[in-house]
Protein backbone atom coordinates (compact mmCIF):
# COMPACT_ATOMS: atom_id res chain seq x y z
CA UNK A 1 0.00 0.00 0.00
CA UNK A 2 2.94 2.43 0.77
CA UNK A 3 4.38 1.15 -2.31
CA UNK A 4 1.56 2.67 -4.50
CA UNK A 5 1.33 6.17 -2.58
CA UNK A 6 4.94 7.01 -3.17
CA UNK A 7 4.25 5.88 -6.69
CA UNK A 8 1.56 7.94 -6.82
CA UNK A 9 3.28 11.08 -5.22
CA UNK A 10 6.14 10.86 -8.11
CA UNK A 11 3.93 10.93 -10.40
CA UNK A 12 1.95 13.75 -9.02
CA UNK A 13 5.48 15.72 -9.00
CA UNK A 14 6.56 14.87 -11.95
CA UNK A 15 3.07 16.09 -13.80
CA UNK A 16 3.14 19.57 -11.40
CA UNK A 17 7.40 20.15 -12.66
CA UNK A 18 6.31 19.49 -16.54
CA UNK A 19 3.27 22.58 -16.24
CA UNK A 20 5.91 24.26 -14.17
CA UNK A 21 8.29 24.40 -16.98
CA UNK A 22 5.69 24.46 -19.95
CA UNK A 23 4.44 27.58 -17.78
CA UNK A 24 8.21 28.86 -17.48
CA UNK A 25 8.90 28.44 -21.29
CA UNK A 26 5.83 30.54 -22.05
CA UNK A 27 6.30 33.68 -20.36
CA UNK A 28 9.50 33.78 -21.69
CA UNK A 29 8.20 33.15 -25.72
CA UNK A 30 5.60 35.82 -25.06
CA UNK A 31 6.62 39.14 -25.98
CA UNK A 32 4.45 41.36 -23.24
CA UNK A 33 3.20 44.73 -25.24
CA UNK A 34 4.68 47.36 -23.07
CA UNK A 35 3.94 50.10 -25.94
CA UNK A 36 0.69 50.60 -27.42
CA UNK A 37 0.00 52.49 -31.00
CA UNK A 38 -1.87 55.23 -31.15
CA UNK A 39 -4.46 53.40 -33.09
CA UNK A 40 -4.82 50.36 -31.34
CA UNK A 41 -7.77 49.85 -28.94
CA UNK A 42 -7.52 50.92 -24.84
CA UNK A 43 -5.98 48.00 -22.74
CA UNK A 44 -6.75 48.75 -19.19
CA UNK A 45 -4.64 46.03 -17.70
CA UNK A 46 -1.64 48.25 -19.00
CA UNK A 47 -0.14 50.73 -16.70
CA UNK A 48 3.26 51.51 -18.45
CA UNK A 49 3.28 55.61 -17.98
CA UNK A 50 3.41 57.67 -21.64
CA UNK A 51 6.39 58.92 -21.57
CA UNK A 52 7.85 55.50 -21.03
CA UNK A 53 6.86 54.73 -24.81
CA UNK A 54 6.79 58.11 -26.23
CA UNK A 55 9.15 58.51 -28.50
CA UNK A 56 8.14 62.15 -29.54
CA UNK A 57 9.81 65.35 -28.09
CA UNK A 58 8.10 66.91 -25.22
CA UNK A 59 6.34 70.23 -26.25
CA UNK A 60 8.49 73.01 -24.78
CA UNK A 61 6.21 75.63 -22.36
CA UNK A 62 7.28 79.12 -23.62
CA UNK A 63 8.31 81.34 -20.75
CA UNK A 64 5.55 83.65 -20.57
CA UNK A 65 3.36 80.76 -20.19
CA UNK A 66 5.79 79.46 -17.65
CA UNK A 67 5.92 82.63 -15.60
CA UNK A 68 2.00 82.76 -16.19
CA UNK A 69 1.73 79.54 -14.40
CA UNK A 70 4.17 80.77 -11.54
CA UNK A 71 2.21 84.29 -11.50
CA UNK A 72 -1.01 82.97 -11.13
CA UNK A 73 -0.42 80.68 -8.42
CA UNK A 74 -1.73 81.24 -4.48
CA UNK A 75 1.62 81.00 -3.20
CA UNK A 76 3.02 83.53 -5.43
CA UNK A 77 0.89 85.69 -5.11
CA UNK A 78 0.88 85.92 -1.42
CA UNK A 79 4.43 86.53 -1.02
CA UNK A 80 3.71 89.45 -3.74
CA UNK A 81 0.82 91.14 -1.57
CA UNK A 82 3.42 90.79 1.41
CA UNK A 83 6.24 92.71 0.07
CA UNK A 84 3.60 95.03 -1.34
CA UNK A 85 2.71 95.75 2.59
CA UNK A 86 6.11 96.31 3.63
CA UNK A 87 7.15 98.74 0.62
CA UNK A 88 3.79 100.87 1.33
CA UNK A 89 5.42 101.56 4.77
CA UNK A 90 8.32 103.10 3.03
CA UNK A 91 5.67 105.56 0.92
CA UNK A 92 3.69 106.42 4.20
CA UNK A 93 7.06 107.94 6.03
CA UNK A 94 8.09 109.35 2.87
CA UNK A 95 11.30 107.57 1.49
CA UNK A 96 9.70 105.71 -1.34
CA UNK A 97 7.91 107.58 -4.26
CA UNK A 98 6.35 106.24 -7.83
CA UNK A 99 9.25 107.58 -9.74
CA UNK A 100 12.04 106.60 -7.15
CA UNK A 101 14.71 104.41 -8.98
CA UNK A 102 14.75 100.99 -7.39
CA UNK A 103 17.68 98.53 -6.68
CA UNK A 104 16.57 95.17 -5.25
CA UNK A 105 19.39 92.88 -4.53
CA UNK A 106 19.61 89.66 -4.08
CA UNK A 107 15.61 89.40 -5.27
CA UNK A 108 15.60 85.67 -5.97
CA UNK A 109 12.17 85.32 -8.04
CA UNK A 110 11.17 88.35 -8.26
CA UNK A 111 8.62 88.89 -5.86
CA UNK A 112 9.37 92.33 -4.56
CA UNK A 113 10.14 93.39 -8.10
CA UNK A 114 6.29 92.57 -8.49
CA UNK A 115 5.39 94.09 -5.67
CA UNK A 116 6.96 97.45 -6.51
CA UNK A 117 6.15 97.56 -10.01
CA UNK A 118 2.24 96.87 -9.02
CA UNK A 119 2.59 99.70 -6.45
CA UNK A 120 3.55 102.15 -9.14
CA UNK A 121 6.67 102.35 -9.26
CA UNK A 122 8.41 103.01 -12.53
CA UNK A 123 11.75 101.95 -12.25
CA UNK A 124 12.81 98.57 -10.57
CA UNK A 125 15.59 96.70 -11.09
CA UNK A 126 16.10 93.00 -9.49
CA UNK A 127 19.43 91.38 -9.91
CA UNK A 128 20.44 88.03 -8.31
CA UNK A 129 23.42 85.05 -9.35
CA UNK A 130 20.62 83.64 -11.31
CA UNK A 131 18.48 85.75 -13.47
CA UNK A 132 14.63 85.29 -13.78
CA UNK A 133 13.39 86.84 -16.53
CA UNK A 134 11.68 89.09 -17.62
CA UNK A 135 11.91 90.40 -13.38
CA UNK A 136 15.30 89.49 -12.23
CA UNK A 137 18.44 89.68 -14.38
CA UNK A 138 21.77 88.11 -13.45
CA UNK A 139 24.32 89.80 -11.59
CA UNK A 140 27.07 89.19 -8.24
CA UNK A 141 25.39 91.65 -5.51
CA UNK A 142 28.83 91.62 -4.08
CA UNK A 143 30.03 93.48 -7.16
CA UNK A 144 27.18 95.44 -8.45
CA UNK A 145 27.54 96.25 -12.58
CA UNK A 146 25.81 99.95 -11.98
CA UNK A 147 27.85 102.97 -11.63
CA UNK A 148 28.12 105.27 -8.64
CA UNK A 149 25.12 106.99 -7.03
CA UNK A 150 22.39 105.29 -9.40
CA UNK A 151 19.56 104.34 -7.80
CA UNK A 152 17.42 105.89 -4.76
CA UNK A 153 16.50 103.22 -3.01
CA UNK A 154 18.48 100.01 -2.38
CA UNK A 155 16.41 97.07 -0.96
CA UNK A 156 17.53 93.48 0.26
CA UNK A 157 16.11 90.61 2.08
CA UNK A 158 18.65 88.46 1.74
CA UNK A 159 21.19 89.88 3.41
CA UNK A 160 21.90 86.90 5.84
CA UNK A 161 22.37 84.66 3.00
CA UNK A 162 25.74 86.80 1.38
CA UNK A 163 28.63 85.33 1.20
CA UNK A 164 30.83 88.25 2.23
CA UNK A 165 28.08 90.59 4.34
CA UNK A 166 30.04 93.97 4.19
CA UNK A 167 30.79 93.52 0.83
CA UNK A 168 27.45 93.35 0.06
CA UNK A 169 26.45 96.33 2.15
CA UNK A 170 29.16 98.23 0.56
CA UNK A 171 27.66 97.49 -2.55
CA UNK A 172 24.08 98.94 -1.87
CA UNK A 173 25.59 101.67 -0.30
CA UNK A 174 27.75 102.49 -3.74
CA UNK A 175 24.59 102.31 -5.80
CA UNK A 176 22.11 104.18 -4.06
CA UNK A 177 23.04 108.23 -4.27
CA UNK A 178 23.75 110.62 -1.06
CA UNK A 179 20.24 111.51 0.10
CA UNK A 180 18.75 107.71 -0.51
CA UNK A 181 18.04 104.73 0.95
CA UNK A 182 19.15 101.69 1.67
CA UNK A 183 17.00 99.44 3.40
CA UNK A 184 17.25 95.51 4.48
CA UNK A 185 15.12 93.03 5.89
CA UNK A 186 16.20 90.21 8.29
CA UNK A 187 15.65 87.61 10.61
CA UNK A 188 13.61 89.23 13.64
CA UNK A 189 16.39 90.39 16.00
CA UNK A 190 17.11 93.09 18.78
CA UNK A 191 18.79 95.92 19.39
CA UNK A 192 22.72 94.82 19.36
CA UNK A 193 22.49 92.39 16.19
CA UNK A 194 20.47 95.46 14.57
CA UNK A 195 23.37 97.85 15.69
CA UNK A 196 25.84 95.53 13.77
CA UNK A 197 23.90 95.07 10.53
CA UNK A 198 23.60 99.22 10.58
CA UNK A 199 26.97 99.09 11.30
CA UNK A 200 28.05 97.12 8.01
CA UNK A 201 26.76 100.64 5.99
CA UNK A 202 29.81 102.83 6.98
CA UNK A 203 28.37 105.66 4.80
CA UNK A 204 25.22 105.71 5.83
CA UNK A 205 23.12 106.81 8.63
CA UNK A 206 20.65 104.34 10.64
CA UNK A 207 17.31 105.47 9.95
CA UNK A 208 15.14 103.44 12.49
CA UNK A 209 14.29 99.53 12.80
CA UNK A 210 10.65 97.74 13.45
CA UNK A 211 10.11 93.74 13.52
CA UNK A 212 7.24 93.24 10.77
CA UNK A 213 5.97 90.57 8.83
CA UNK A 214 7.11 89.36 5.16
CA UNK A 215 5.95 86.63 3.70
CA UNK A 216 4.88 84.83 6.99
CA UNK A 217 8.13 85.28 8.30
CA UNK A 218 8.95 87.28 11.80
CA UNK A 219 11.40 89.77 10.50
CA UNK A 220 13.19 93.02 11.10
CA UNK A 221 13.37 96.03 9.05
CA UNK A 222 16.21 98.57 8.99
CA UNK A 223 16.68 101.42 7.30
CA UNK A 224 19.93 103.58 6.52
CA UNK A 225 20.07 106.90 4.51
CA UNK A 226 23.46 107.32 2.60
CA UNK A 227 25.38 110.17 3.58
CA UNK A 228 26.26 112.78 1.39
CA UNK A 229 30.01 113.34 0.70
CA UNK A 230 32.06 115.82 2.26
């Protein structure tokens, strides 16, 4: 009786290894469609993504309808309306006007450029290491390409983020013409890290600070009027 079973068994193995390997053999012969022609019918069971099989170029977005995008969005726009509140400060106490000429350094995106421009003012210029056009072009803000006494009002708030701080400063402060204004906004801080960020514009003259708002952030804004030469 044992004698039978284990005959039986072996054969039972042997018939389970032969559809193992006919099984085996035919996923290998069988050429799975992992691209599908444009004309052929839908095959749900198919979940290879597009561009996987696309052989065609993608369709390059023109920048205007890039920036569009960018513009348009909640995010951008926010930080836009922010700036917009800080830089209508600077008109109520008098040191920013419609046809002041405006230096932003350091003005990654171009948000305050936006900002500015949608306040009225008709002359901004945003310059950072990488340009983003048609609002920031690129420049070093640690060696400015304007000439002496150009602009009247210098704005940063970046300042924490340069490489060589006084350099930087300098660099506003060579830009911006006797009489104007250079003004910076930082990481929320008191009275003796203020002094020492005044202190970086040797030829200018601290104006005032306040800790305000921009672009959810708790900041501090300080303002310096370049002296006029002796």
């Amino acid at each position: 009786m044992d004698h039978h079973i284990e005959v039986f068994l072996k054969r039972l193995s042997y018939i389970a290894l032969a559809i193992g390997t006919l099984t085996f053999l035919f996923l290998i012969l069988e050429i799975p469609d992992t691209c599908v022609a444009p004309d052929s019918p839908p095959k749900p069971h198919l979940r290879f993504p597009k561009h996987s099989c696309d052989h065609h170029p993608r369709q390059h977005l023109p920048l205007h309808k890039k920036n569009k995008r960018l513009w348009s969005s909640a995010t951008w726009q926010n930080q836009v309306r922010s700036f917009s509140h800080l830089f209508h400060s600077f008109y109520q106490i008098g040191l920013l006007h419609n046809h002041s000429k405006v230096l932003c350094v350091s003005a990654g995106a171009g948000h305050e450029v936006m900002a500015l421009s949608h306040l009225g003012v008709d002359d901004v210029t945003g310059i950072e290491l990488l340009d983003s056009p048609p609002l920031v072009s690129r420049a070093d803000p640690h060696n400015l390409p304007f000439f002496d006494d150009v602009f009247d009002f210098g704005f940063s708030a970046r300042l924490e983020l340069a490489l060589f701080p006084s350099r930087f400063a300098a660099e506003m402060e060579r830009t911006v013409r006797p009489g104007g204004v250079c003004a910076v906004a930082v990481e929320e801080c008191g009275d003796g890290e203020v002094k020492e960020i005044a202190g970086l514009f040797r030829n200018s003259r601290f104006l005032g600070a306040m800790n305000v708002t921009l672009t959810g952030l708790r900041m501090t804004r300080i303002i310096m009027r370049v002296k006029h030469s002796p």
